[in-house]
Each structure stands twice: as C-alpha cells, then as structure tokens.
Protein backbone atom coordinates (compact mmCIF):
# COMPACT_ATOMS: atom_id res chain seq x y z
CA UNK A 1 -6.52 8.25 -17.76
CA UNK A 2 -8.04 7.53 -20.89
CA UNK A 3 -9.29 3.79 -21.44
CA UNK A 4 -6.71 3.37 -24.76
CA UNK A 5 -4.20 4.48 -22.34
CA UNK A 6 -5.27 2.69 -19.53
CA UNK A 7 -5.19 -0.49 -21.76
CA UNK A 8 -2.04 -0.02 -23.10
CA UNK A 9 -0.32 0.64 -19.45
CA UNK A 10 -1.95 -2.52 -18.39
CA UNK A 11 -0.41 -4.22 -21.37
CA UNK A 12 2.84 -3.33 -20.80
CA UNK A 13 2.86 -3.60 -16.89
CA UNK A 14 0.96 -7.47 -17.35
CA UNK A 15 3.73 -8.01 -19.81
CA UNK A 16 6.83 -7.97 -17.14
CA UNK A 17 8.03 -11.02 -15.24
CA UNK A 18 5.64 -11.62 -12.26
CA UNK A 19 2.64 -9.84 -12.80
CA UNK A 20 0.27 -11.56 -15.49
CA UNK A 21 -1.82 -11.39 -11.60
CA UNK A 22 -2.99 -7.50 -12.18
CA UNK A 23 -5.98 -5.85 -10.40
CA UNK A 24 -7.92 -5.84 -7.21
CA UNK A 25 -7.47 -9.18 -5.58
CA UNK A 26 -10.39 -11.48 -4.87
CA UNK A 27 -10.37 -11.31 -1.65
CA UNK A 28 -11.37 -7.54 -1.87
CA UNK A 29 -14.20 -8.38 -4.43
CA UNK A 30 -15.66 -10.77 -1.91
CA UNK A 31 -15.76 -8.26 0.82
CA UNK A 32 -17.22 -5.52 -0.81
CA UNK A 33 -21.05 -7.00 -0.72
CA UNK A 34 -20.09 -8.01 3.17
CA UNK A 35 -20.54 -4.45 4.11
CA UNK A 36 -22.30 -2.36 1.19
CA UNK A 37 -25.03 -0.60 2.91
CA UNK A 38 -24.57 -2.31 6.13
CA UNK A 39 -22.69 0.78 8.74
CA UNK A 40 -25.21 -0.96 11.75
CA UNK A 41 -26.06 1.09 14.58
CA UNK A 42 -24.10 4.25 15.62
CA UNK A 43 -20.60 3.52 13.01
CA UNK A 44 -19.22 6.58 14.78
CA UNK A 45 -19.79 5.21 18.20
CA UNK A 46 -18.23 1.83 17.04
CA UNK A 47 -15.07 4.11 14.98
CA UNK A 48 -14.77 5.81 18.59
CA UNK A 49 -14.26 2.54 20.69
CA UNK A 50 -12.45 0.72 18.80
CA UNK A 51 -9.93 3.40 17.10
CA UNK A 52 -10.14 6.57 19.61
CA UNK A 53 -11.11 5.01 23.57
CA UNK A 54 -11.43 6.63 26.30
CA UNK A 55 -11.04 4.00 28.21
CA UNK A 56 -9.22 1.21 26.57
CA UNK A 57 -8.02 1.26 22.88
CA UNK A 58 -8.54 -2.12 21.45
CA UNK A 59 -7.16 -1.23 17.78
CA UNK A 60 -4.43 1.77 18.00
CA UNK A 61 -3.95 2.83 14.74
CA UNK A 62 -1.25 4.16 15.00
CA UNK A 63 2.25 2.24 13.16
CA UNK A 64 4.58 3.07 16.65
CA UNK A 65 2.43 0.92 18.99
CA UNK A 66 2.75 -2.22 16.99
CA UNK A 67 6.37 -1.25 15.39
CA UNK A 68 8.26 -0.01 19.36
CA UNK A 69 8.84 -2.51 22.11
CA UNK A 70 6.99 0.12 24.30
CA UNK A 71 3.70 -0.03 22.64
CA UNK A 72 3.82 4.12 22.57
CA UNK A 73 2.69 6.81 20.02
CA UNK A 74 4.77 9.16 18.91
CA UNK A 75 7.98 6.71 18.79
CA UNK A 76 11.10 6.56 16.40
CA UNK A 77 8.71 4.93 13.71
CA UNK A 78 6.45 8.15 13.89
CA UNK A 79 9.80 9.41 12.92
CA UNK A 80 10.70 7.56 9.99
CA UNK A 81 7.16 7.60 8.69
CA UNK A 82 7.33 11.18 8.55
CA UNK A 83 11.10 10.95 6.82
CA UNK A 84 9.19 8.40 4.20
CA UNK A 85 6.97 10.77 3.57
CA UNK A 86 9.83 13.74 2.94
CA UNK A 87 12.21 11.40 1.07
CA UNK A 88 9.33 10.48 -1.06
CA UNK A 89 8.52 14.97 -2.31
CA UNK A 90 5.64 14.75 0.13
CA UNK A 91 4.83 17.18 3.68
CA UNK A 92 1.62 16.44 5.63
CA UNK A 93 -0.12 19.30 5.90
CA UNK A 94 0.20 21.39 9.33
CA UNK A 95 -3.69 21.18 10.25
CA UNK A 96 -4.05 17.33 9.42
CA UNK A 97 -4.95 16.72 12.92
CA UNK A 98 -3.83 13.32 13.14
CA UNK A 99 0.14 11.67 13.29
CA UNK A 100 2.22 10.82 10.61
CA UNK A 101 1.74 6.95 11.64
CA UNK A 102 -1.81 7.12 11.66
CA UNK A 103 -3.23 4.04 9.13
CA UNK A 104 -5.15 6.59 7.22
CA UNK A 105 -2.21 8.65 6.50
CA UNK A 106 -0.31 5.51 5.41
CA UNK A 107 -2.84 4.60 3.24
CA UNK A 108 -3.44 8.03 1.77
CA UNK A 109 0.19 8.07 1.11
CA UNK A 110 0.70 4.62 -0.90
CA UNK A 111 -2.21 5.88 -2.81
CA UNK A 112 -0.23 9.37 -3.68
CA UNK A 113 2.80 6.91 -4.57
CA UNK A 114 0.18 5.17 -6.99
CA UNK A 115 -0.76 7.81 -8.51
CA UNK A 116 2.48 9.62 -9.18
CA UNK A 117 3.44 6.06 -10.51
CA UNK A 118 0.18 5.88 -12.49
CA UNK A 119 1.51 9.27 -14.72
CA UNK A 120 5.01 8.01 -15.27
CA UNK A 121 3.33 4.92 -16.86
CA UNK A 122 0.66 6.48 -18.85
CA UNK A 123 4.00 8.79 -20.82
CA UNK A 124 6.20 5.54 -21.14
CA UNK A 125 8.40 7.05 -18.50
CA UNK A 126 9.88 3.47 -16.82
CA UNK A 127 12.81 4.69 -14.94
CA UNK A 128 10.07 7.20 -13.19
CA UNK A 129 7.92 4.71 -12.57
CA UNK A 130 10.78 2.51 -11.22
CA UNK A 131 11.32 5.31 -8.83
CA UNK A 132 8.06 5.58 -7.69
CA UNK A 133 7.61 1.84 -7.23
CA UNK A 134 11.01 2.17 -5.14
CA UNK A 135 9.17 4.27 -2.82
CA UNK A 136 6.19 1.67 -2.73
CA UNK A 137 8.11 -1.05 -2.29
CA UNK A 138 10.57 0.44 0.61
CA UNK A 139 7.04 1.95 2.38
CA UNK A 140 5.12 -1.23 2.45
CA UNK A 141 8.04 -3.44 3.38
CA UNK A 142 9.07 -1.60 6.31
CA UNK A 143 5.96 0.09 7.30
CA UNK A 144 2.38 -0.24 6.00
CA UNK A 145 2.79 -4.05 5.29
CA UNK A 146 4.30 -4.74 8.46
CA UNK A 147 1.84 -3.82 10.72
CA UNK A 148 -1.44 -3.86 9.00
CA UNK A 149 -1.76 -7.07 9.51
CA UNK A 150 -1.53 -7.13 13.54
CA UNK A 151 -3.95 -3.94 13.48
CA UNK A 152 -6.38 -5.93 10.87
CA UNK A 153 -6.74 -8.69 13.15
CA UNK A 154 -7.30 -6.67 16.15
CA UNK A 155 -10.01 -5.36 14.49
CA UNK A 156 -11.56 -8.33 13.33
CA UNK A 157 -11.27 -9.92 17.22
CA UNK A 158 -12.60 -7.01 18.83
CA UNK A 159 -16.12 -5.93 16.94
CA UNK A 160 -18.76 -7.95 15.24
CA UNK A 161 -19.56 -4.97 13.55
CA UNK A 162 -19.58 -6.60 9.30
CA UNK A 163 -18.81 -2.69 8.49
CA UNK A 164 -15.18 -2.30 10.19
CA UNK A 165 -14.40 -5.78 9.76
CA UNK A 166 -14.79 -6.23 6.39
CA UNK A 167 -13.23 -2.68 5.62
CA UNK A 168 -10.15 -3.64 7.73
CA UNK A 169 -9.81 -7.50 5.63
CA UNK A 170 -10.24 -5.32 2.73
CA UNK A 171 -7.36 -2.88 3.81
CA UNK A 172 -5.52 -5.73 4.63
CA UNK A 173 -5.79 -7.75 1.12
CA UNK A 174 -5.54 -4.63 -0.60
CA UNK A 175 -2.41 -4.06 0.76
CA UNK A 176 -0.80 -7.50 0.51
CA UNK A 177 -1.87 -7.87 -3.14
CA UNK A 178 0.14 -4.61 -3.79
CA UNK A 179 2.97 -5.74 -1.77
CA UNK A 180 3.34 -8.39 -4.43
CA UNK A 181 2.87 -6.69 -7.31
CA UNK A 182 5.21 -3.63 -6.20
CA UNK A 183 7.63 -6.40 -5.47
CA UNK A 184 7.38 -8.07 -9.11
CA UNK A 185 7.29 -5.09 -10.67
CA UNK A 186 10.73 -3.88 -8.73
CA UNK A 187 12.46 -6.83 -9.30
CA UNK A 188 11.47 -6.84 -13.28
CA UNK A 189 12.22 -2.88 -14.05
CA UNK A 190 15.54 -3.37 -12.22
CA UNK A 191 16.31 -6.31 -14.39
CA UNK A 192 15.11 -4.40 -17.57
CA UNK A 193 17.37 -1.39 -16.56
CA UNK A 194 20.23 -3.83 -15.86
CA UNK A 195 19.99 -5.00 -19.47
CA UNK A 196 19.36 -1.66 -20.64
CA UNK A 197 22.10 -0.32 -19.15
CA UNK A 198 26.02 1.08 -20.76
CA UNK A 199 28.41 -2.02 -20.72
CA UNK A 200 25.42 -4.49 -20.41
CA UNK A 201 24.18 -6.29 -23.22
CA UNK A 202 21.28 -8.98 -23.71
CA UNK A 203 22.89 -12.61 -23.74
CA UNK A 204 22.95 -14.45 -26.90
CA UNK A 205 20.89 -16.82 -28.31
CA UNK A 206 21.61 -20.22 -28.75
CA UNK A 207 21.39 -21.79 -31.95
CA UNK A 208 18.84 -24.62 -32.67
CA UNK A 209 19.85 -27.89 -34.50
C-alpha cells in the first residue's frame, strides 16, 4: 500500500464515529522493548513446557479447552472455528499440522481478515470492507477475544520467561484494541449504509435563529 494511499485510508477510517483512536495501542509499544533481544535460555524448551507438555500443559492453546465445559481438544468450538474459517472464503491447508483452534491459526486468520479488509479500503470499496469487518467482528467476539484473555494470563502466571510473557500481553492488547476498533467501525459503516440506503434519507437540519 502506497503511503498517499495509506494516508488517505487512514483519513477516511479516523473520520467515522468511534475511531479518532487508530493504530497499535500503547500497551503493545511498551512491550515491545520488554522482550527485543531477550528469548533467555532454551525459548524452545520454554515454548515446549508451557504450550506442548508432556507432562502437564500449563497454557493449552488450543480455543476448545477454555471455550467446552470439558476442558478437551477437538470439541464443538474446533468445529465452529473451522466453519469461521469456511464462511469467511478461507480452508486451512491439509499439512498445517496443527488444529483449527490453535491461537496461531486464530491469529493468522484475523490477520487474513485484515488484510482482505485492508484492499477493499485502499479502492474505496465500503460495503466490502463492511463485510470483511463483519467477519472480524463475529470472529473476535465469539472466539479469539473470548479466550485470549484466560490463555494470556495463564501464560503470564506460569513462566518468568520476559520473552513469552510479554509476547502473550502483546497478543492480548493487540487483540482487544482491534476488538474495539472492529466494533466502531461496524457500528459506523452499518449506520452509513443505513443512511445510504433506498427509502432512507439523511434527517433534516434545523434552522438557526
């Protein structure tokens, strides 16, 4: 995206109801110098026990055990993740080698959504980008924003490692700042559309004096 173009999305998106607020949150600018250049000993060895086991799994990251009364993989969230992903134009790819509810896949997705959202802006295409940010705003209300937040402080209770916590309080701020913005932008398109719309028209003004 060119930097005219980028500017003049920003414009326009900063312009809506709710969202004079636009770009990374602080919170994710104060983490980043927590753990730039700071892994600590054996980051694979720490990834392993806290994310993989063998013998007890701290942080499953995996949507299902924090979304199903059970506290099992593979559950009816797996499910609807996967449907998300479908409903959405998008099919995980058959030698992924992880589950549709992993927190990697979730994230990867939102960012697709982004993106896809990203070019419907940059050609002045709102009612594409509405439908995008319909997608966003579904995934991270019933999904990704949901659980993060139990799997983010799991993480933060269970190492002292400054790597994975601060990557996981990143995550976790990155996500609820886009929750809100997703949501204002929603809520403003719709009402823009509304307006926009056959047999709507914009209310008139009142006179001064």
């Amino acid at each position: 995206m060119g930097r005219s173009v980028s500017l003049r999305v920003e414009a326009r998106i900063t312009s809506l109801p709710g969202t004079a607020a636009w770009g990374p949150p602080d919170a994710c600018r104060r983490e980043r110098p927590a753990h730039s250049g700071r892994l600590g000993p054996r980051p694979a060895t720490r990834a392993h026990a806290l994310f993989v086991g063998p013998h007890t799994l701290p942080c499953p990251p995996y949507e299902s055990v924090y979304q199903e009364p059970s506290w099992s993989v593979m559950g009816e969230t797996t499910l609807e993740v996967r449907h998300a992903y479908e409903a959405a134009g998008f099919t995980l790819e058959t030698d992924i080698g992880e589950l549709p509810d992993h927190v990697a896949v979730e994230l990867e997705f939102l960012a697709r959504l982004s993106e896809e959202e990203a070019v419907a802006w940059t050609v002045d295409d709102e009612a594409k980008a509405l439908q995008w940010l319909e997608h966003e705003h579904a995934f991270l209300e019933r999904h990704l924003g949901a659980w993060l937040p139990t799997l983010t402080a799991r993480v933060t209770a269970a190492t002292i490692s400054p790597f994975y916590r601060s990557l996981a309080r990143t995550a976790q701020a990155f996500v609820t700042h886009a929750r809100g913005q997703v949501t204002a932008l929603v809520r403003a398109l719709s009402a823009a559309a509304m307006v926009c719309a056959p047999g709507h028209s914009l209310p008139p003004r009142h006179s001064q004096g």
